[in-house]
C-alpha atoms as a PDB file:
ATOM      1  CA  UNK A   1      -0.069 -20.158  27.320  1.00  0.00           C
ATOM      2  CA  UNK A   2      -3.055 -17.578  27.469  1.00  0.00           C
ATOM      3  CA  UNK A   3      -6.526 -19.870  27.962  1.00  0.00           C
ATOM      4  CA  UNK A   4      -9.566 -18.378  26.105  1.00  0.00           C
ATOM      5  CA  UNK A   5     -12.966 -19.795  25.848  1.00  0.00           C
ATOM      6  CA  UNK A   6     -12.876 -21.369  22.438  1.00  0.00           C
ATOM      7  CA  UNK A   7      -8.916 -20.755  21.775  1.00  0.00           C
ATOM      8  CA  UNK A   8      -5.765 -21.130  23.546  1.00  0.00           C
ATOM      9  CA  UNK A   9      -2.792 -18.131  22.567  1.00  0.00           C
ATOM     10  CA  UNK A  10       0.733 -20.301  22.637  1.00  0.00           C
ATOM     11  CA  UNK A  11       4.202 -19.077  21.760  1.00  0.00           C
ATOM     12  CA  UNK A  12       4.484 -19.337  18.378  1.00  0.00           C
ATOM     13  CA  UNK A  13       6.647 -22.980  17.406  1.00  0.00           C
ATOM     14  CA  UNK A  14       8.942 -23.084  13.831  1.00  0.00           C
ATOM     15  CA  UNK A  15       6.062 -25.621  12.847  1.00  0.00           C
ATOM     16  CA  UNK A  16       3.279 -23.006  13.476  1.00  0.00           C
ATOM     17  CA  UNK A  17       5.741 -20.092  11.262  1.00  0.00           C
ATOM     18  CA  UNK A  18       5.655 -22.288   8.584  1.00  0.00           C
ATOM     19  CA  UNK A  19       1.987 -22.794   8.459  1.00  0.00           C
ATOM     20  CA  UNK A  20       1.349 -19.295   8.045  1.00  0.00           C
ATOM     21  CA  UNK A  21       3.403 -19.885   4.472  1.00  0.00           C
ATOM     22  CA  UNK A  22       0.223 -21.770   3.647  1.00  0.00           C
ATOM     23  CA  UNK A  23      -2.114 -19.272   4.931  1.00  0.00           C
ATOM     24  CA  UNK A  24      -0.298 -16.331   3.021  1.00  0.00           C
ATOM     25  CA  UNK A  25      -0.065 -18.161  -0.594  1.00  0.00           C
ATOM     26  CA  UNK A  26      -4.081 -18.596   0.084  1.00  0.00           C
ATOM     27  CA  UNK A  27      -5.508 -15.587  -2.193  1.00  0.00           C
ATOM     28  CA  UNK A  28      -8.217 -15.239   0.243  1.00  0.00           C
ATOM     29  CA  UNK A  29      -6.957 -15.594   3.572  1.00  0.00           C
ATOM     30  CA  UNK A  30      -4.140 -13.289   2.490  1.00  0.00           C
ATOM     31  CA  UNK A  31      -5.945 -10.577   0.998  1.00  0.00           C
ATOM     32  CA  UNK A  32      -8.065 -10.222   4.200  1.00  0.00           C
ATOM     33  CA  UNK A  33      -5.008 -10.299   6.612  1.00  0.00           C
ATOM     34  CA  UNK A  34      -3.130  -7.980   4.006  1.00  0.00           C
ATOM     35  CA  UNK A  35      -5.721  -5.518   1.516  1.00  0.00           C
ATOM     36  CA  UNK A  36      -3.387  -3.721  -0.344  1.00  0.00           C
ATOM     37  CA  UNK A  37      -0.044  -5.127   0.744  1.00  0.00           C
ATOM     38  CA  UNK A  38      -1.174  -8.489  -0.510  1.00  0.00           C
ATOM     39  CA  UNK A  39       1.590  -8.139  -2.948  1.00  0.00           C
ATOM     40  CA  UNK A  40       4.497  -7.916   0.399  1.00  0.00           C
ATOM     41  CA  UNK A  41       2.515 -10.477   2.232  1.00  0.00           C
ATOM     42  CA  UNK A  42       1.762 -13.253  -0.228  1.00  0.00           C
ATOM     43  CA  UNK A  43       5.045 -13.399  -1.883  1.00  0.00           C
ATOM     44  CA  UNK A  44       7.272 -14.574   0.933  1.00  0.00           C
ATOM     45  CA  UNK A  45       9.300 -17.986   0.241  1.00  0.00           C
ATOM     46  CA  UNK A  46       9.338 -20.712   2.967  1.00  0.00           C
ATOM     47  CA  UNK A  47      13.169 -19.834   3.265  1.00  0.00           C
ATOM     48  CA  UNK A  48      12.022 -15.980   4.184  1.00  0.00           C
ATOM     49  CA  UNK A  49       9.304 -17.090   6.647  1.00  0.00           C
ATOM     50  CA  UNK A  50      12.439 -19.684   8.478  1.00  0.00           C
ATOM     51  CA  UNK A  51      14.818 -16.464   8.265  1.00  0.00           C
ATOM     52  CA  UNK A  52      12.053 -14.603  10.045  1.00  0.00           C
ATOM     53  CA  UNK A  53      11.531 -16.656  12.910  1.00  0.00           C
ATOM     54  CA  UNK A  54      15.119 -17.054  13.404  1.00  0.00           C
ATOM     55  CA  UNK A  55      15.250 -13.487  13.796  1.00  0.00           C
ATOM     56  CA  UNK A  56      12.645 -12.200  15.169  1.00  0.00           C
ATOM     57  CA  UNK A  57      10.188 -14.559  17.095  1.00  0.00           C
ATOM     58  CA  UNK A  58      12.794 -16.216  18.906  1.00  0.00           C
ATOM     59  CA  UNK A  59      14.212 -12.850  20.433  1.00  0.00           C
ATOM     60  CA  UNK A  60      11.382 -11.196  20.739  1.00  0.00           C
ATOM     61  CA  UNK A  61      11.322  -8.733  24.044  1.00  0.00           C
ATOM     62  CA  UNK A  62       7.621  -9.132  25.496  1.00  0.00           C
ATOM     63  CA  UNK A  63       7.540  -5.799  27.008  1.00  0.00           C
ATOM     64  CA  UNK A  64       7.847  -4.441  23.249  1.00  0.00           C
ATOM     65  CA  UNK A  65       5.874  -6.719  21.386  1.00  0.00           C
ATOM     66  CA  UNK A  66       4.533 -10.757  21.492  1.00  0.00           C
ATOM     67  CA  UNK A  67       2.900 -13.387  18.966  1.00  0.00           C
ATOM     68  CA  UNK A  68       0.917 -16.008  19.710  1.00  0.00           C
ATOM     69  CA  UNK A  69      -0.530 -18.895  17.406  1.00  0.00           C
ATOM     70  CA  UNK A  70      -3.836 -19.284  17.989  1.00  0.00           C
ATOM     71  CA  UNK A  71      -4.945 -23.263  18.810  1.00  0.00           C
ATOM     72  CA  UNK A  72      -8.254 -24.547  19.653  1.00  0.00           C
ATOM     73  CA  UNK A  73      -9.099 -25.728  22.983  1.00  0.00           C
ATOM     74  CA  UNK A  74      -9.845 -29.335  23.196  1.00  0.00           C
ATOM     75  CA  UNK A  75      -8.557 -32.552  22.959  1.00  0.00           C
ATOM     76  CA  UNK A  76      -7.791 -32.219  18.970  1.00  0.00           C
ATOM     77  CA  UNK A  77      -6.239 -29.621  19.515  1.00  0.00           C
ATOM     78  CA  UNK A  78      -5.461 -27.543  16.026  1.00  0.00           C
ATOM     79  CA  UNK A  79      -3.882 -24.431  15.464  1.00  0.00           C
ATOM     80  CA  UNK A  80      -5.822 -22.114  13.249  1.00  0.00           C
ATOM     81  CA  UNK A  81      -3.993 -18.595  12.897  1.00  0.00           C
ATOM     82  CA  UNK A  82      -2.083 -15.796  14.875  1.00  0.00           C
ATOM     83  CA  UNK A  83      -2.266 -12.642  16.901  1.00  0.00           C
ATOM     84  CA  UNK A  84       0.342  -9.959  17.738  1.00  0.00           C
ATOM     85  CA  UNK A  85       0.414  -6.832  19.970  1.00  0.00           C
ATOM     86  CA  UNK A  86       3.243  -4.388  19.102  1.00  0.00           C
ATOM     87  CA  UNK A  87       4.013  -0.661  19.145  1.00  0.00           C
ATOM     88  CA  UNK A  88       3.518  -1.171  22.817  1.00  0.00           C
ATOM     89  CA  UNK A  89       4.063   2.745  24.655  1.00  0.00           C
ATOM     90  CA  UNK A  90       4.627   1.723  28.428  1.00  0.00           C
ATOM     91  CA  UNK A  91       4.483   5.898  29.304  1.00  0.00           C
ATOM     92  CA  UNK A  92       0.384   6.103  27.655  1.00  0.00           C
ATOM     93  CA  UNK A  93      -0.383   2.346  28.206  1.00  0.00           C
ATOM     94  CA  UNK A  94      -1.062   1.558  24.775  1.00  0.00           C
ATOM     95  CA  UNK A  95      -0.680  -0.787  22.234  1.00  0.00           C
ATOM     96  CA  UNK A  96      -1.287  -2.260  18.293  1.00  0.00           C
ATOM     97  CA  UNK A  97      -2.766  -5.403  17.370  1.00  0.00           C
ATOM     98  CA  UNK A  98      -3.180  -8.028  14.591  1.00  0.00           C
ATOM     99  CA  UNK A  99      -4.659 -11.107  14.562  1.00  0.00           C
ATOM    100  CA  UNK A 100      -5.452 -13.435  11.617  1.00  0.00           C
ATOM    101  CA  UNK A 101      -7.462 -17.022  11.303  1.00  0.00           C
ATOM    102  CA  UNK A 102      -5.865 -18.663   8.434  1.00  0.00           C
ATOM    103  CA  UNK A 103      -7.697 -21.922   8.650  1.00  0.00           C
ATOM    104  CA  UNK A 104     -11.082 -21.205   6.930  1.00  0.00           C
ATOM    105  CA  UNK A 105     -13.157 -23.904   8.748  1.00  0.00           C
ATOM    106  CA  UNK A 106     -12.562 -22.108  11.863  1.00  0.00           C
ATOM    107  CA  UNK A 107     -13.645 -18.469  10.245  1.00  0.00           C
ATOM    108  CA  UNK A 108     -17.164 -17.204  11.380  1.00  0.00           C
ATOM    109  CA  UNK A 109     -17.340 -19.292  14.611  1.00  0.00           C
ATOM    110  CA  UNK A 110     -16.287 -16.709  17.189  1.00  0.00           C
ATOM    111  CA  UNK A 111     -12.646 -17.937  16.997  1.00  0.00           C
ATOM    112  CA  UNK A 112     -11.486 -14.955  15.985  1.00  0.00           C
ATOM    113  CA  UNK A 113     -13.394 -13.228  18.760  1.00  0.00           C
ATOM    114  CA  UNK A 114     -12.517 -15.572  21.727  1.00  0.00           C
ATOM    115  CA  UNK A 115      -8.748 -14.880  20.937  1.00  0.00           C
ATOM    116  CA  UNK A 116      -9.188 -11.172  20.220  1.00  0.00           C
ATOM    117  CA  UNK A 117     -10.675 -11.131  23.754  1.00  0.00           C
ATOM    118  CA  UNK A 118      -8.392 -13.331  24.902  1.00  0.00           C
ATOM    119  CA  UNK A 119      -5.440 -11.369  23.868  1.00  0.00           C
ATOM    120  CA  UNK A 120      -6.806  -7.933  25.559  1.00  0.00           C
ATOM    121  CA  UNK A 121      -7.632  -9.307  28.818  1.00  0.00           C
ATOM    122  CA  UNK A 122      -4.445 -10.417  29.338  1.00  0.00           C
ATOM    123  CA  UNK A 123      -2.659  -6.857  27.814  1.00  0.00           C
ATOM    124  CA  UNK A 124      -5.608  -5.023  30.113  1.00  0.00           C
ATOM    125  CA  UNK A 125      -5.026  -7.297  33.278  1.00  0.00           C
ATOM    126  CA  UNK A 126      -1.335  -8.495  33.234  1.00  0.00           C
ATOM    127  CA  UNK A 127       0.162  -5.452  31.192  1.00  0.00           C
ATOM    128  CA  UNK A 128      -1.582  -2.865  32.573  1.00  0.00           C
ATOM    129  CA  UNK A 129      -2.800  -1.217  29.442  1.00  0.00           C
ATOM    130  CA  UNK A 130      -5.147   1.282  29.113  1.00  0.00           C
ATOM    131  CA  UNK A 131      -5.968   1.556  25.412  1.00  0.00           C
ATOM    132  CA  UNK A 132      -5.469  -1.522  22.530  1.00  0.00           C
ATOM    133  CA  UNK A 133      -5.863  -0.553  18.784  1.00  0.00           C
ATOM    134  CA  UNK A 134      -5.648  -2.023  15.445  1.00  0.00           C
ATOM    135  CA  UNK A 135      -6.771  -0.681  11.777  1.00  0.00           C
ATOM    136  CA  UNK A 136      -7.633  -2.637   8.435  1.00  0.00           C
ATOM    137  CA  UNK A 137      -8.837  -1.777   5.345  1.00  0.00           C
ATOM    138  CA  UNK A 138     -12.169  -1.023   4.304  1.00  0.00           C
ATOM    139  CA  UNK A 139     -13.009  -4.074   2.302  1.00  0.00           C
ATOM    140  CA  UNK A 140     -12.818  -6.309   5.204  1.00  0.00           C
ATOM    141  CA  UNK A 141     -15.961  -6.346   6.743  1.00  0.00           C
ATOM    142  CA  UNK A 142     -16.134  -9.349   8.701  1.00  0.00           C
ATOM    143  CA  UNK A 143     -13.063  -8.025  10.157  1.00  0.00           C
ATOM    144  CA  UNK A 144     -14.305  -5.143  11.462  1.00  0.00           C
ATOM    145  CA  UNK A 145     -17.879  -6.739  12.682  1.00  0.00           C
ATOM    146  CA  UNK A 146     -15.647  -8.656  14.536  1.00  0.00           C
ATOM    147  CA  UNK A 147     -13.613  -6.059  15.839  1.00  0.00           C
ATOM    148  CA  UNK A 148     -16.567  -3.825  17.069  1.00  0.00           C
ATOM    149  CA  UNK A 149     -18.228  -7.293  18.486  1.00  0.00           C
ATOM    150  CA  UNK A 150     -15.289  -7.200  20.743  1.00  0.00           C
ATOM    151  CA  UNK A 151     -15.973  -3.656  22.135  1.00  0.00           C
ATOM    152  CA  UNK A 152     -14.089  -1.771  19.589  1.00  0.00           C
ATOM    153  CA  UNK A 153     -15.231   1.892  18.108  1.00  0.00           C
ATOM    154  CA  UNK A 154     -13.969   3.562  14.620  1.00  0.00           C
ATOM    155  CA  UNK A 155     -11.966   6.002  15.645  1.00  0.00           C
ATOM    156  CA  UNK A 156     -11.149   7.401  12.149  1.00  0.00           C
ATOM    157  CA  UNK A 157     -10.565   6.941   8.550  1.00  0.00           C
ATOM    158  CA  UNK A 158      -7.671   7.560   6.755  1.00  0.00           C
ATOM    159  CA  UNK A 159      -9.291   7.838   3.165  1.00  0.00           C
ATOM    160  CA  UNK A 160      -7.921   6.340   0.220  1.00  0.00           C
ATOM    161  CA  UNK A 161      -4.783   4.466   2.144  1.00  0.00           C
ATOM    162  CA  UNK A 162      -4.489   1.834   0.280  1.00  0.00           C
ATOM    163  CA  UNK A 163      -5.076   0.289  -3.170  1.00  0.00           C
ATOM    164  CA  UNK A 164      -5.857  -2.938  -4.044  1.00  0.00           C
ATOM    165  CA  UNK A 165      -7.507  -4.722  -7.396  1.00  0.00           C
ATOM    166  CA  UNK A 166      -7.644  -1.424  -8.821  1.00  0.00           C
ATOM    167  CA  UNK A 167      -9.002   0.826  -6.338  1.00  0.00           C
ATOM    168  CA  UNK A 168      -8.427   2.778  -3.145  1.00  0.00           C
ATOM    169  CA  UNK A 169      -9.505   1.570   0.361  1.00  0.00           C
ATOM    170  CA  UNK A 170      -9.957   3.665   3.432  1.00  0.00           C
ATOM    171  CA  UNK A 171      -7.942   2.512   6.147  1.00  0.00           C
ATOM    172  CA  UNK A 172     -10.213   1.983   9.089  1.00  0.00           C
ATOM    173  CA  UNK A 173      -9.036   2.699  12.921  1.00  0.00           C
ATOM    174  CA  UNK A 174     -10.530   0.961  16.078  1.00  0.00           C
ATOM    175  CA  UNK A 175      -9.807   1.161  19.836  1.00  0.00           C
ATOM    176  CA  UNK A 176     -10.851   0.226  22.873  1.00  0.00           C
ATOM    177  CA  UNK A 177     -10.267   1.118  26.223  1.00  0.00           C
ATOM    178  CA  UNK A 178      -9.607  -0.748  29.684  1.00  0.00           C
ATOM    179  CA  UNK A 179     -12.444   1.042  31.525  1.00  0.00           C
ATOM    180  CA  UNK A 180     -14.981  -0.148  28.312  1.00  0.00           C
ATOM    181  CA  UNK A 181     -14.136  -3.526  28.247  1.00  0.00           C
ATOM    182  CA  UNK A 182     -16.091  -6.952  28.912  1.00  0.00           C
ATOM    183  CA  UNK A 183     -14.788 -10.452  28.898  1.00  0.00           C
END
């Protein structure tokens, strides 16, 4: 377990895979997490999501990638979403992430920050990273207020990347490095 300020980052239980069914049938939630792949991310059966973690969370290799479910801190303790680092290149110290709060009670209350931070400190401190990225679309804009509240820069744009609801999104791309950092 990875202890935040507001959040606590715990390997991800069968219980906690099949709450994120929930999350990704919610139009909302999943067309934040998703922009134009909503399509590939909201239609997933329960049976799909069970396969999944069969196959892939409980073999997962740390050095190549991790997910966490994201819980509050606290006595009623409740877990609220996810957050992943992947792609993970040991020879430039660098790494992908995704997070997502599925429970909407929990969304614009720095949850989303506090594990964001969370997860870097520990991929800047115990990994010995140098450089953590992620991208979304263009439509999310809490997402990236959030992103560059944690430190992060737009790096680029890949224009017209994606298409959703009938138009095309820019794909936006954020990093940060080690040396820029501040928990």
């Amino acid at each position: 377990m990875i202890t935040g300020v507001k959040v606590e980052l715990r390997p991800v239980s069968l219980e906690d895979y099949k709450r994120s069914y929930e999350w990704r049938n919610d139009e909302e939630f999943a067309k934040m997490a998703a922009g134009a792949d909503l399509f590939h991310y909201s239609h997933v059966s329960l049976d799909q999501i069970e396969s999944a973690y069969e196959k892939e969370i409980k073999k997962l290799d740390k050095r190549e990638k991790g997910e966490f479910s994201i819980y509050t801190r606290g006595e009623n303790s409740k877990h609220i979403g996810f957050i992943v680092y992947r792609e993970i290149n040991i020879v430039s110290r660098r790494c992908t992430i995704g997070m997502g709060i599925g429970n909407k009670e929990y969304w614009n209350n720095g949850y989303g920050s506090d594990a964001l931070k969370t997860l870097i400190h520990y991929l800047f401190q115990t990994m010995n990273l140098n450089r953590v990225q992620l991208d979304t679309w263009s439509g999310n804009e809490r997402a990236i207020r959030s992103y560059q509240k944690c430190g992060f820069v737009i790096e680029g744009r890949l224009r017209n990347n994606s298409y959703a609801d009938g138009k095309y999104y820019d794909t936006v791309v954020l990093g940060l490095l080690k040396e820029e950092f501040q928990y």
